[in-house]
Structures are given as structure tokens and as C-alpha cells.
Protein backbone atom coordinates (compact mmCIF):
# COMPACT_ATOMS: atom_id res chain seq x y z
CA UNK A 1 127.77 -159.34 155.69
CA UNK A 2 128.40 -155.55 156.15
CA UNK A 3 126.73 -153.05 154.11
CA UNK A 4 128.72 -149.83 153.13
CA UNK A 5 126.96 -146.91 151.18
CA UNK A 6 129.18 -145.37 148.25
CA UNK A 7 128.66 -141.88 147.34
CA UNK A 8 130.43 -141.35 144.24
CA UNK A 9 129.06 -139.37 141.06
CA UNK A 10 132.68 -141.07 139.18
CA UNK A 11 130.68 -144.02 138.02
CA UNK A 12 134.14 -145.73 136.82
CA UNK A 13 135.56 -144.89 140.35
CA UNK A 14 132.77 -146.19 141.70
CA UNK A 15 132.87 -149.33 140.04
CA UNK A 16 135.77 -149.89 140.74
CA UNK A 17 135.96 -149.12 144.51
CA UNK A 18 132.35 -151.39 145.19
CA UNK A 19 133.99 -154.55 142.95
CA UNK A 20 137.15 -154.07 145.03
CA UNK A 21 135.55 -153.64 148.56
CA UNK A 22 132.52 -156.62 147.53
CA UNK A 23 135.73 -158.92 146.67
CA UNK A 24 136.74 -158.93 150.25
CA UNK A 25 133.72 -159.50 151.93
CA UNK A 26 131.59 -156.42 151.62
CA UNK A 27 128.08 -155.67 150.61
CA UNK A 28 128.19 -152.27 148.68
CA UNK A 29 125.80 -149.94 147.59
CA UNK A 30 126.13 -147.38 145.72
CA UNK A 31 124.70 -143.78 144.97
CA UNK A 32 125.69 -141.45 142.44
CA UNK A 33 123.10 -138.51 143.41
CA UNK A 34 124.13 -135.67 146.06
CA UNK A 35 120.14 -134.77 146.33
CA UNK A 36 119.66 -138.50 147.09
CA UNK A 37 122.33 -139.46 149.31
CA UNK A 38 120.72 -138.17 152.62
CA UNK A 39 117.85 -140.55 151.72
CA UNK A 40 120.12 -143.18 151.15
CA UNK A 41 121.80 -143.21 153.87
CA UNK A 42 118.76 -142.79 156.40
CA UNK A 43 116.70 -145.79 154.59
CA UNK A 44 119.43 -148.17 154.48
CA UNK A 45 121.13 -147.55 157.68
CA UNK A 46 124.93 -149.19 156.45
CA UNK A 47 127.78 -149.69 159.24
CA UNK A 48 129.80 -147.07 157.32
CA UNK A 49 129.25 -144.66 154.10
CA UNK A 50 131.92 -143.62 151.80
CA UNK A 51 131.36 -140.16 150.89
CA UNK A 52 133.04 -137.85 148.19
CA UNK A 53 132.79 -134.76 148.55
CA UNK A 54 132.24 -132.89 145.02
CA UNK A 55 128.96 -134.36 144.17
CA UNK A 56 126.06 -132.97 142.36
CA UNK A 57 123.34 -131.71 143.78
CA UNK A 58 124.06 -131.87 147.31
CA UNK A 59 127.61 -131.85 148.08
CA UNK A 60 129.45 -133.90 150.57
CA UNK A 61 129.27 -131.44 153.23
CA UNK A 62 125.88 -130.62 153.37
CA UNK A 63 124.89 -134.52 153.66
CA UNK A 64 127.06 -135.27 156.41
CA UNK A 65 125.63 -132.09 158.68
CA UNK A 66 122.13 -133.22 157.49
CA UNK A 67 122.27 -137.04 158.28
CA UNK A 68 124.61 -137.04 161.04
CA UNK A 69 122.28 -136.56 164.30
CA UNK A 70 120.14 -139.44 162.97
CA UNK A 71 123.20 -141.89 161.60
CA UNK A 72 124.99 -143.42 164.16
CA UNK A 73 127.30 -145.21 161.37
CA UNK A 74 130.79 -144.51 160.63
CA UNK A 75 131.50 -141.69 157.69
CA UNK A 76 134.27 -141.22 155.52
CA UNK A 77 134.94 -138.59 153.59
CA UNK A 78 136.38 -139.10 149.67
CA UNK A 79 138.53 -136.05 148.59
CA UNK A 80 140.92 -135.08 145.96
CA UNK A 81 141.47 -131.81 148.46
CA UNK A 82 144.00 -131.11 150.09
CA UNK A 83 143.42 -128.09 152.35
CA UNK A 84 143.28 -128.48 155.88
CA UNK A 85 140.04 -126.07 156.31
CA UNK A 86 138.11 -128.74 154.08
CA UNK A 87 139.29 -131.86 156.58
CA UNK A 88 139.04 -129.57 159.53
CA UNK A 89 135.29 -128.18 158.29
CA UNK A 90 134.23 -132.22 157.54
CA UNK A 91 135.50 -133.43 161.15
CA UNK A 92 133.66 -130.54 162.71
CA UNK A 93 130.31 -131.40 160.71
CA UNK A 94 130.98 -135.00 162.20
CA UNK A 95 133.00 -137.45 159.37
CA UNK A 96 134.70 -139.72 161.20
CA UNK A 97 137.82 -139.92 158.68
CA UNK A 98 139.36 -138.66 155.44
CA UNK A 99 140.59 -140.76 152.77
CA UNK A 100 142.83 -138.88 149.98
CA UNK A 101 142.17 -139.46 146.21
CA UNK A 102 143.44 -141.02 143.96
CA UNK A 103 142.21 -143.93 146.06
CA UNK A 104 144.94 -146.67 147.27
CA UNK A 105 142.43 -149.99 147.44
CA UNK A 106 144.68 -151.43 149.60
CA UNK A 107 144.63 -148.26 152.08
CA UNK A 108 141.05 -147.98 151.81
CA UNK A 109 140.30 -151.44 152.52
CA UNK A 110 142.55 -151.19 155.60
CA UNK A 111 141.57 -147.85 157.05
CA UNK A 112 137.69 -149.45 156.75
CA UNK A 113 138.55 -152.34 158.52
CA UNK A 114 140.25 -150.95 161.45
CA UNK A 115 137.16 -148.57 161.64
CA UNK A 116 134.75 -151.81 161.76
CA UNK A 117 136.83 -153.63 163.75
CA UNK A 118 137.16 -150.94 166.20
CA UNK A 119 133.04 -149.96 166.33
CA UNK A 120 132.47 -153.62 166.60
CA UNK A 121 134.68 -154.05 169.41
CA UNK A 122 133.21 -151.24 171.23
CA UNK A 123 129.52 -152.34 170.82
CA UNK A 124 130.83 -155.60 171.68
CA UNK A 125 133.07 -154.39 174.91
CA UNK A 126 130.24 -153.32 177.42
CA UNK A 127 131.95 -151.72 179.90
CA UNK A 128 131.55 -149.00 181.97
CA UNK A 129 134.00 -146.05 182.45
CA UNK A 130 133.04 -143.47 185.06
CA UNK A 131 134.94 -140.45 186.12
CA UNK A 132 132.69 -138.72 188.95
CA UNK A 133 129.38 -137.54 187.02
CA UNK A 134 131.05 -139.12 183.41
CA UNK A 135 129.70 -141.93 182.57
CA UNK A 136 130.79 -144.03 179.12
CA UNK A 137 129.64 -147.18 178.36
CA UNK A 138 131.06 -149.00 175.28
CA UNK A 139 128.53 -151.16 175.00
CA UNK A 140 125.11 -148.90 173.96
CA UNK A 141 128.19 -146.35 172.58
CA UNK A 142 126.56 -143.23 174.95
CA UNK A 143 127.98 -141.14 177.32
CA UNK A 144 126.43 -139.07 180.04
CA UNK A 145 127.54 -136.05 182.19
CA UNK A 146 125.30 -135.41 185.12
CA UNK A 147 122.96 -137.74 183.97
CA UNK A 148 122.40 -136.27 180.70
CA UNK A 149 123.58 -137.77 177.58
CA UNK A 150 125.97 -136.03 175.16
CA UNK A 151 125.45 -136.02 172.01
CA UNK A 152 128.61 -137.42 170.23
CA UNK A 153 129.56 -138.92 166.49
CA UNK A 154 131.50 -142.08 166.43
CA UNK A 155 134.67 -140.52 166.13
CA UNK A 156 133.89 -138.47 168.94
CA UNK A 157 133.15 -140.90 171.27
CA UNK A 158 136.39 -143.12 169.60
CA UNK A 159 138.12 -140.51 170.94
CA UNK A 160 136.73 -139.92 174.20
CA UNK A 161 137.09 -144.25 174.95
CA UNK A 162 140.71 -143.69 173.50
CA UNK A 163 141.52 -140.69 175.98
CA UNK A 164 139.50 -142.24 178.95
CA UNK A 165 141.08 -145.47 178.91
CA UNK A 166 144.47 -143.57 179.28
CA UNK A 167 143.33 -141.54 181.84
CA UNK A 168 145.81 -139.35 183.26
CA UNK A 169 148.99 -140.18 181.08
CA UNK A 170 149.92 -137.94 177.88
CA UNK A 171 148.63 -139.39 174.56
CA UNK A 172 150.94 -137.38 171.28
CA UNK A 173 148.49 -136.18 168.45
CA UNK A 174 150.62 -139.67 166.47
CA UNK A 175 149.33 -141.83 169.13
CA UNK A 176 145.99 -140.78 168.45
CA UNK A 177 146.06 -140.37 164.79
CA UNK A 178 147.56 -144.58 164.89
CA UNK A 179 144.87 -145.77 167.28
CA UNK A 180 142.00 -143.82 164.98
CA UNK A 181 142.86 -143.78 161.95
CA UNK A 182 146.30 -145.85 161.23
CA UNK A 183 148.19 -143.27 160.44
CA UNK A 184 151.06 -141.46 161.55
CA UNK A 185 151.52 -137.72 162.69
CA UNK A 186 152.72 -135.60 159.43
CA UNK A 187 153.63 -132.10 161.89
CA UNK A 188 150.73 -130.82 159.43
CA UNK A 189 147.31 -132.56 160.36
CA UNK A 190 145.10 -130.77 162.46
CA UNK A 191 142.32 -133.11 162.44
CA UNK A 192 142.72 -134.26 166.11
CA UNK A 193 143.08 -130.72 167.08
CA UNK A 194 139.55 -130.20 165.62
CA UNK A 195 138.33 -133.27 167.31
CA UNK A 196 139.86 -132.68 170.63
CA UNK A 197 138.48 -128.87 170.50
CA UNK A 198 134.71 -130.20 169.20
CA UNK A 199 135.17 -132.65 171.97
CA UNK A 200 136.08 -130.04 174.88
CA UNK A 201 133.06 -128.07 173.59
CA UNK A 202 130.27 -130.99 174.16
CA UNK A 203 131.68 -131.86 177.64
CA UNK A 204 131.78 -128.31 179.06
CA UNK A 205 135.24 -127.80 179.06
CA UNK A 206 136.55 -124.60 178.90
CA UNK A 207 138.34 -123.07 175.43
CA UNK A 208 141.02 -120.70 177.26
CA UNK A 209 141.53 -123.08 179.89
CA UNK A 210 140.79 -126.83 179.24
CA UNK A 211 141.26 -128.53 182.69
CA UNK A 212 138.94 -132.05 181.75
CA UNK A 213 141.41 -132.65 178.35
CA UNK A 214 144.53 -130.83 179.33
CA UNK A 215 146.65 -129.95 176.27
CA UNK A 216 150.20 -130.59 177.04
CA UNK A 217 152.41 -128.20 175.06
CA UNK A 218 154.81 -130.18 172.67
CA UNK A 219 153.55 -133.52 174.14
CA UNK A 220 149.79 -134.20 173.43
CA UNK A 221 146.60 -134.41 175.36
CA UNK A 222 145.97 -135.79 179.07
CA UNK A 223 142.65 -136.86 179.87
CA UNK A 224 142.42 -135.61 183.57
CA UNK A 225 140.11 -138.25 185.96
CA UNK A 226 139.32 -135.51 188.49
CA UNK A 227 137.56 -132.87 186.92
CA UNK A 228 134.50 -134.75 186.19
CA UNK A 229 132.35 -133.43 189.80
């Protein structure tokens, strides 16, 4: 059974969400403490936490930069928010998703799954990509340039397998958004522009000039096999 870690202070919400989500097959925790919820998270070890933001005592920010170089889970973020600096600042800190409030069970429950399904498949897959001194294997989930190993968050390595495996052709920013998080483009969400640039940054690439992910304009992203030497 798969554990997932709820970090909700709404103890109705909560309820409600872990009764939903244990209904279809899931073991759920859940933690109603901000200054608790990095040691939750750590000592349990779940395939995925649910966490809202506006807690007390710790919010959700500062526990996903805090746990996230020592979970190798999935996160999701829970916000009634709808600013784009609060989804971009999450995906930089390394949340793999966002999931709007008021909550949609039916969403939720679908948006978890294809995360699962797709970290399960990966784990599962094994194989090796290599672009000249890129390596990614989707079995142990690492990836090394040079022969050192970057240090990426599930979503960023999603992403990297995603471009990779489409190696030189163009992949739109509603491609991407379908294949990560199943949904589509708004002409608003700039959450795979703050992967793709947080991305670029932890494989050298260059800011001004991107030449390993090429951005092309009014099309989407290319990831470009020969510029791994």
C-alpha cells in the first residue's frame, strides 16, 4: 500500500482529503503541525506528501527547502493562492506540483496517480540515456555530467527523462505541462519556465544563451543531443 503524508492544519479538510484518498487504496497520514512536518516527513519517508502551504509554525515553504535534499519523494503543494510568484517560488524550492484549493477529490486523486504511476515507472524502467558525458538512468533516478552526479528533485529529473527522450524535436510548454502534470497550457503558467530555467542552471547551461535546452520562441523547448562533450 502507498503511504502519503498530509500536511494540513484544516483538520475538517484534512479529514476529509485522508478518508477520500484511504478509500481508493491509500495509506494516509496526517500532520497538522508546520514545526513538525519536516520531522514527519524525514521519519516516515512516504512516496509523496501533500503539503499546504499556510500552516502554523513552519510554513509550507520553509519545509519543502528544508526536507528536500534528503526526500527523494514526490511533493505537492496545497494552496488557496493564486499568484504565480508563490507557484514559481515553490517549484524553485523543489515541489514537484501545485494543486489549487478548494480541493476537487476527483482531480487530486488523479493528478496523484499519474505522479505515482509515472515515479514507479521510472524506478521500474532501468534504462540508460546518454548524451556524450550525460548520463540518466531511470532506474536508480540519478543523472551524471562528467561523472559527477547532479543533484535533481523528482520533477526535475521528470523533466529532464521527458526532454531527453525527445531529444532533438520541439516539446510546447502544453506538451509538457500534459505529460507532468495532466494539465493543459493556460498562456498564464510559468511553472515549466521555472523548471526549465532551475534545470539549465544544474546542468551548466548558460542563462543568455541556452544551447543544451534550446528555447524555441513561440514553439517550446528542444533538448539538443550534441552539446553534452
Amino acid at each position: 500500500m502507498t503511504d502519503i503524508l498530509l500536511i494540513e492544519d484544516d483538520e475538517r479538510l484534512g479529514a476529509l482529503v485522508a478518508h477520500y484518498l484511504s478509500k481508493h487504496g491509500y495509506r494516509v497520514a496526517v500532520e497538522a503541525d508546520g514545526a513538525r512536518a519536516v520531522q514527519a516527513i524525514l521519519e516516515r519517508a512516504p512516496a509523496l506528501v501533500l503539503l499546504d502551504i499556510s500552516l502554523p509554525g513552519q510554513d509550507g515553504f520553509e519545509i519543502c527547502r528544508a526536507v528536500r535534499a534528503r526526500y527523494a519523494g514526490i511533493i505537492c503543494m496545497l494552496t488557496a493562492r493564486t499568484d504565480d510568484i508563490d507557484q514559481v517560488l515553490g517549484l524553485e524550492l523543489g515541489a514537484d506540483d501545485y494543486i489549487g484549493k478548494p480541493i476537487e477529490p476527483r482531480v487530486l486523486l488523479a493528478r496523484l496517480r499519474a505522479h505515482l504511476r509515472r515515479d514507479s515507472a521510472a524506478r521500474q524502467g532501468g534504462d540508460l540515456l546518454c548524451f556524450g558525458q550525460l548520463r540518466i538512468d531511470r532506474g536508480t533516478r540519478e543523472a551524471t555530467l562528467h561523472a559527477r552526479r547532479i543533484e535533481l528533485t523528482t520533477a526535475e529529473f521528470d523533466l529532464l527523462v521527458l526532454l531527453a527522450d525527445r531529444a532533438g524535436h520541439i516539446l510546447s510548454r502544453d506538451d509538457l505541462l500534459q505529460s507532468l502534470r495532466g494539465i493543459n497550457f493556460d498562456g498564464l503558467d510559468r511553472s515549466i519556465d521555472a523548471r526549465i530555467s532551475r534545470l539549465r542552471r544544474k546542468l551548466g547551461d548558460l542563462a543568455e544563451e541556452p544551447e543544451r535546452i534550446k528555447t524555441v520562441r513561440g514553439k517550446g523547448y528542444l533538448f539538443n543531443r550534441a552539446a553534452w562533450e
